[in-house]
Protein backbone atom coordinates (compact mmCIF):
# COMPACT_ATOMS: atom_id res chain seq x y z
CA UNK A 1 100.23 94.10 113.69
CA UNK A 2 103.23 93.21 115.50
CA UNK A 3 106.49 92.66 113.22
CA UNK A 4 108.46 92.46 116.17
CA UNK A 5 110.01 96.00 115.95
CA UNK A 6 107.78 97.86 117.90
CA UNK A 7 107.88 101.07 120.38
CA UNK A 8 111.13 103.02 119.81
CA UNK A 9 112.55 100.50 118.37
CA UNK A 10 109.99 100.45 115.66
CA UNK A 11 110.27 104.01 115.36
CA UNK A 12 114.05 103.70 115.24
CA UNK A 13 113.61 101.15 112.31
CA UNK A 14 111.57 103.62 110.29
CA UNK A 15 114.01 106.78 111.09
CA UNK A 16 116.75 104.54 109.98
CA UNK A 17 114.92 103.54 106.38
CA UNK A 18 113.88 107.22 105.92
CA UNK A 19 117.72 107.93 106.51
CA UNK A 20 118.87 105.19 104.14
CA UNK A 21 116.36 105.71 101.24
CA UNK A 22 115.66 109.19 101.96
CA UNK A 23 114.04 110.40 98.40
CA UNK A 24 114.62 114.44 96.54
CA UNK A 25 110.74 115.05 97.12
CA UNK A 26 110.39 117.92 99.73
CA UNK A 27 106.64 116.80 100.73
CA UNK A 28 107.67 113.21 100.92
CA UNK A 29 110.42 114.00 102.93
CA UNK A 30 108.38 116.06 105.28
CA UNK A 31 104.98 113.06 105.98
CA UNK A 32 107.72 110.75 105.83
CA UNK A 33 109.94 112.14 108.82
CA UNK A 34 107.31 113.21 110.91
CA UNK A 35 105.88 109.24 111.11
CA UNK A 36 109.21 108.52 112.06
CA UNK A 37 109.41 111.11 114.98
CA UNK A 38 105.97 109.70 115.77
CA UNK A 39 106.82 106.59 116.02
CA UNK A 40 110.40 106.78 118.02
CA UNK A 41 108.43 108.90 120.54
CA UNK A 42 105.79 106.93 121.47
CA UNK A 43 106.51 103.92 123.28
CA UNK A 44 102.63 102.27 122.68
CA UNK A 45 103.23 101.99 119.13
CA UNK A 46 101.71 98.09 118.27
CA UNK A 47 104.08 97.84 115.89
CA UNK A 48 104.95 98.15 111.44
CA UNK A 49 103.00 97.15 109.10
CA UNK A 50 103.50 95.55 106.29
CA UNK A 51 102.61 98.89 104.30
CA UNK A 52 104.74 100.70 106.29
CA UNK A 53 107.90 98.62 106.05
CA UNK A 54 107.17 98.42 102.32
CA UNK A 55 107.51 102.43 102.60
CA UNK A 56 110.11 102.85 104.73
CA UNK A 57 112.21 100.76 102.67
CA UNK A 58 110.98 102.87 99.42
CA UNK A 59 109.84 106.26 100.03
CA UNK A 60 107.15 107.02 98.05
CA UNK A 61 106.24 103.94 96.81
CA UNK A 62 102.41 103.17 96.08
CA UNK A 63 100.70 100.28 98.05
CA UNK A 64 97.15 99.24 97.10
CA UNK A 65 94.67 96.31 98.35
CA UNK A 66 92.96 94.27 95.42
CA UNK A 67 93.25 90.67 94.15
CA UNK A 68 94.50 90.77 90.88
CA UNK A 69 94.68 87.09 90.52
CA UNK A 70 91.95 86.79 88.24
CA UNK A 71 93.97 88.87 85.69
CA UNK A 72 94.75 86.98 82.49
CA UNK A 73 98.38 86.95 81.95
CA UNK A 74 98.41 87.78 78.40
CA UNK A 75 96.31 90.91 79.26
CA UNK A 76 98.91 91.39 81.51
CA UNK A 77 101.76 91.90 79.20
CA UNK A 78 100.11 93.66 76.79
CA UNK A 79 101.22 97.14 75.95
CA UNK A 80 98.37 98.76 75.97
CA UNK A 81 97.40 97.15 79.38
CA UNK A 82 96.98 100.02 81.95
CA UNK A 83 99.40 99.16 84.39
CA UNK A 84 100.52 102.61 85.49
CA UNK A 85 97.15 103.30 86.88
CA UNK A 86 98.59 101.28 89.68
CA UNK A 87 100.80 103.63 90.64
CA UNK A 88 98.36 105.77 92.45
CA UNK A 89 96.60 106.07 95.96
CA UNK A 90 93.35 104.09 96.01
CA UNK A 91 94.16 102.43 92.78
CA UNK A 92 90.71 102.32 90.37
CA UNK A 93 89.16 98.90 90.13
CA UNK A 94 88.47 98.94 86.90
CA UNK A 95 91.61 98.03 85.90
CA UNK A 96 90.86 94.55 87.33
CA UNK A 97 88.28 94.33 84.41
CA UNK A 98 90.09 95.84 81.58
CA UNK A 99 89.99 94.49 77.90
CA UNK A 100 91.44 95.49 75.04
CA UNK A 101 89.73 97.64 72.58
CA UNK A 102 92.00 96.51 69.20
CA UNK A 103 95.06 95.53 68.23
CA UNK A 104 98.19 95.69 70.81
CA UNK A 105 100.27 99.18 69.79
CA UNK A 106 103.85 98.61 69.39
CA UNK A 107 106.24 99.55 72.25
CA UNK A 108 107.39 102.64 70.49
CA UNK A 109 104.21 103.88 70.35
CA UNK A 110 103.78 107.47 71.79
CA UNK A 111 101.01 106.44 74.23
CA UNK A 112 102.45 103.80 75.51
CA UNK A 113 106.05 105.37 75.99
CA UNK A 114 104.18 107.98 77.87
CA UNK A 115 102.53 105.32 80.26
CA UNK A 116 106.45 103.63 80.66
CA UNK A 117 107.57 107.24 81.55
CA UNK A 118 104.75 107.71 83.95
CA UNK A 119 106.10 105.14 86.19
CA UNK A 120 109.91 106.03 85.51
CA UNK A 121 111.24 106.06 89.18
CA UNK A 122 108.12 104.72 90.94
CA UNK A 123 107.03 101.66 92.52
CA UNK A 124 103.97 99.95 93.44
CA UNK A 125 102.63 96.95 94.45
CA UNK A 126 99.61 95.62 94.81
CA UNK A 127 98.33 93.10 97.80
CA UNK A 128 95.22 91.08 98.16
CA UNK A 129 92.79 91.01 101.10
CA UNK A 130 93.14 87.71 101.90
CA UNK A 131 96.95 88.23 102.09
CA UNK A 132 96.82 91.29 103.95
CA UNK A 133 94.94 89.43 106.59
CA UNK A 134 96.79 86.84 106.98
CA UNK A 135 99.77 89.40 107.13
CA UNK A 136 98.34 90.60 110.11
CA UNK A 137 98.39 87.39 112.17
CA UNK A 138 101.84 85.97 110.79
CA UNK A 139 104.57 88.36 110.81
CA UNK A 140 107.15 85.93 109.86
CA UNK A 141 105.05 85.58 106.72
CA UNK A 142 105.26 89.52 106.30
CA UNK A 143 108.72 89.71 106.97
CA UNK A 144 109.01 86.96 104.23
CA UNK A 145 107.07 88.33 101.60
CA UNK A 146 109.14 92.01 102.43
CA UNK A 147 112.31 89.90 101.47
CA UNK A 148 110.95 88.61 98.51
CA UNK A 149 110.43 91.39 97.50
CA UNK A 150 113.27 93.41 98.12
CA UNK A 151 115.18 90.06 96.37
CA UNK A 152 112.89 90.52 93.25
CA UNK A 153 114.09 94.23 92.99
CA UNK A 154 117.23 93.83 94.07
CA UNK A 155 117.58 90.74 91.33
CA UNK A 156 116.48 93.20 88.20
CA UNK A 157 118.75 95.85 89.31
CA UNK A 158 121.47 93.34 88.49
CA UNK A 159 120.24 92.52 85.23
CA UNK A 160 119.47 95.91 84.44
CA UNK A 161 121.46 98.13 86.45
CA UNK A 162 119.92 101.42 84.48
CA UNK A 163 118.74 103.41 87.83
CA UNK A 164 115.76 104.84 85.53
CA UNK A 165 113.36 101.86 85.92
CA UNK A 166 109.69 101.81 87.50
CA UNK A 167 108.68 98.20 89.27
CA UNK A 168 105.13 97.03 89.44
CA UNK A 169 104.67 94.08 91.71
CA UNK A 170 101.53 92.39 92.15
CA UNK A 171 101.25 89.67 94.86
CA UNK A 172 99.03 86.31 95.48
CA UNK A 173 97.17 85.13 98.70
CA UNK A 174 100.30 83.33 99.44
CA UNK A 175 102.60 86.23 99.26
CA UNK A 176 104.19 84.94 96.17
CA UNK A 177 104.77 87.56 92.82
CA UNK A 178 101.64 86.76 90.45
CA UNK A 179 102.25 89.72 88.13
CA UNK A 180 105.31 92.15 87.23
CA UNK A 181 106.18 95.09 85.32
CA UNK A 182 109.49 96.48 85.17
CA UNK A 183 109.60 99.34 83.07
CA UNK A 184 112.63 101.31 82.04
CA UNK A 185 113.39 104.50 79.51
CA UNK A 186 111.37 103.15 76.12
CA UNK A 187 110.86 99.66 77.07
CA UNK A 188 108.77 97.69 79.89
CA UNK A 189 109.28 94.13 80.58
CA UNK A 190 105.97 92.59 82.06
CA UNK A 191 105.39 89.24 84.09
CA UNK A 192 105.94 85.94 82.64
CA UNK A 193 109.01 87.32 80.90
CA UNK A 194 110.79 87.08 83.96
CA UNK A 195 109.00 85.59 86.67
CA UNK A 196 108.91 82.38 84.77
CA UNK A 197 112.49 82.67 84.44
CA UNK A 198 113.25 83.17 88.39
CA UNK A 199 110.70 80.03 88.84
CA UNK A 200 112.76 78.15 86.55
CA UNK A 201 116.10 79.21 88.84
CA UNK A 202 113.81 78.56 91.95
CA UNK A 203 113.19 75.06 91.07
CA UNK A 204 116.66 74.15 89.75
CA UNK A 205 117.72 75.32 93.07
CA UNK A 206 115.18 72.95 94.75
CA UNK A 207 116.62 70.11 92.64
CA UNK A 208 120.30 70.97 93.37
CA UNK A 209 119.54 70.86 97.11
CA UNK A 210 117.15 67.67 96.72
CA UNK A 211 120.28 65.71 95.31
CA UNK A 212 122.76 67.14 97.65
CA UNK A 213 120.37 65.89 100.39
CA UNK A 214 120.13 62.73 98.76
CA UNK A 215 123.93 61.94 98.14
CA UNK A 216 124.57 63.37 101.88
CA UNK A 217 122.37 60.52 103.00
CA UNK A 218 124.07 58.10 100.38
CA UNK A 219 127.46 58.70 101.84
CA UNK A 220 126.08 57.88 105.62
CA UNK A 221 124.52 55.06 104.83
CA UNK A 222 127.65 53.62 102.75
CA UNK A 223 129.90 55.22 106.23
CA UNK A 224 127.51 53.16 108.34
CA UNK A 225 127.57 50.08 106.43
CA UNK A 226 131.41 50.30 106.43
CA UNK A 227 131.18 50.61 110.37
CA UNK A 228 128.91 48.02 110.69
C-alpha cells in the first residue's frame, strides 16, 4: 500500500511519530523503534499502512479487522456491552454476536468500572474488510479516514480534557465512525451520545456553506445584472 511516504521517507515518518508519541512502556518502545530503524534503512519499503500510521501516531494502540456494522446501537451503549474486549490483538468475534443476559447494571457498578478501567489509557479501533481493501487501492481515502480520526480524538480531548480516557472507534465500509466509546475514570460515554451530536455540527456546517454558496452566486448575478 502506497500512502505516498515511502522508502526513507516512510521510515522517517514513522521515527518521527515514535519520537512525538513515544509511550512509558519499555517493550513498546523497543518493537516500536526497531520498525522505525527498519523502515528508514531500507529504501524498498512499498510504503505505510493504514495500521501502521494508525500506530505510529498512537503507540500501542489496538487495530482489529471485523465489520461491526451489524451491531445494534442500543447494544452498543449498553453498560454491560463488552467493549473492552476490543482492546486486544486478534479481537474475539463473539463480541459481534453478543446479547444481553438481564437487566443493564448501573455505571457504578463494580464490573463495569473494572471494564472502564481496563481501557483507561488505551485505544482501539476496529476496521472492516471491505474498508481495509479499499484502503489499499485509495490512499487519499486512508489518509482521510487517519484525519478523521485523529479530528474525532482530538475533538473529545476538548470536551473532556481529563488525559485519563480510553477511545474505542469502530469504522464503516466508507471510513466513516459507526460506533464509539470514550471511556474515562468511572464513566464511559458510548456512540450515539456523541456521534449524533458531531453529525448534527457536520450538517449545520453543510448548510452554512450551502447558503454562503448560494448568496455568493446571488450577489454575481445581481453584479452582472447591474453591468448588463
Amino acid at each position: 500500500m502506497d500512502f505516498g511516504v515511502t522508502g526513507k521517507l516512510g521510515g522517517y515518518y514513522l521515527a518521527e511519530q515514535y519520537r512525538k508519541n513515544a509511550v512509558a512502556d519499555k517493550n513498546g518502545d523497543v518493537i516500536f523503534a526497531e520498525l522505525a530503524a527498519k523502515a528508514a534503512e531500507q529504501s524498498d519499503v512499498s510504503g505505510i499502512s493504514f495500521k501502521d500510521m494508525w500506530q505510529a501516531r498512537y503507540p500501542g494502540a489496538y487495530y482489529n479487522v471485523m465489520d461491526t456494522s451489524k451491531i445494534d446501537g442500543s447494544l452498543w451503549g449498553r453498560n454491560d456491552y463488552p467493549w473492552d474486549k476490543y482492546f486486544s490483538i486478534n479481537a474475539d468475534d463473539s463480541v459481534l454476536d453478543w446479547k444481553p443476559s438481564g437487566a443493564e447494571p448501573a455505571m457504578l457498578d463494580p464490573k463495569v468500572q473494572a471494564k472502564i478501567n481496563s481501557t483507561i489509557g488505551k485505544k482501539a479501533i476496529v476496521v472492516p474488510p471491505e474498508l481495509e481493501e479499499k484502503m489499499k487501492n485509495d490512499p487519499e481515502l486512508a489518509k482521510s479516514v487517519m484525519a478523521k480520526v485523529e479530528g474525532f480524538i482530538a475533538e473529545q480531548d476538548i470536551m473532556n480534557p481529563n488525559p485519563r480516557k480510553g477511545y474505542l472507534i469502530a469504522l464503516d465500509e466508507n471510513g466513516d465512525i459507526i460506533h464509539a466509546c470514550v471511556t474515562s475514570e468511572k464513566m464511559s460515554v458510548s456512540s450515539a451520545e456523541f456521534i449524533e451530536a458531531r453529525n448534527a455540527r457536520e450538517e449545520k456546517h453543510a448548510e452554512y456553506e450551502r447558503l454562503a454558496e448560494e448568496a455568493a452566486l446571488k450577489r454575481k448575478l445581481l453584479l452582472h445584472s447591474y453591468n448588463g
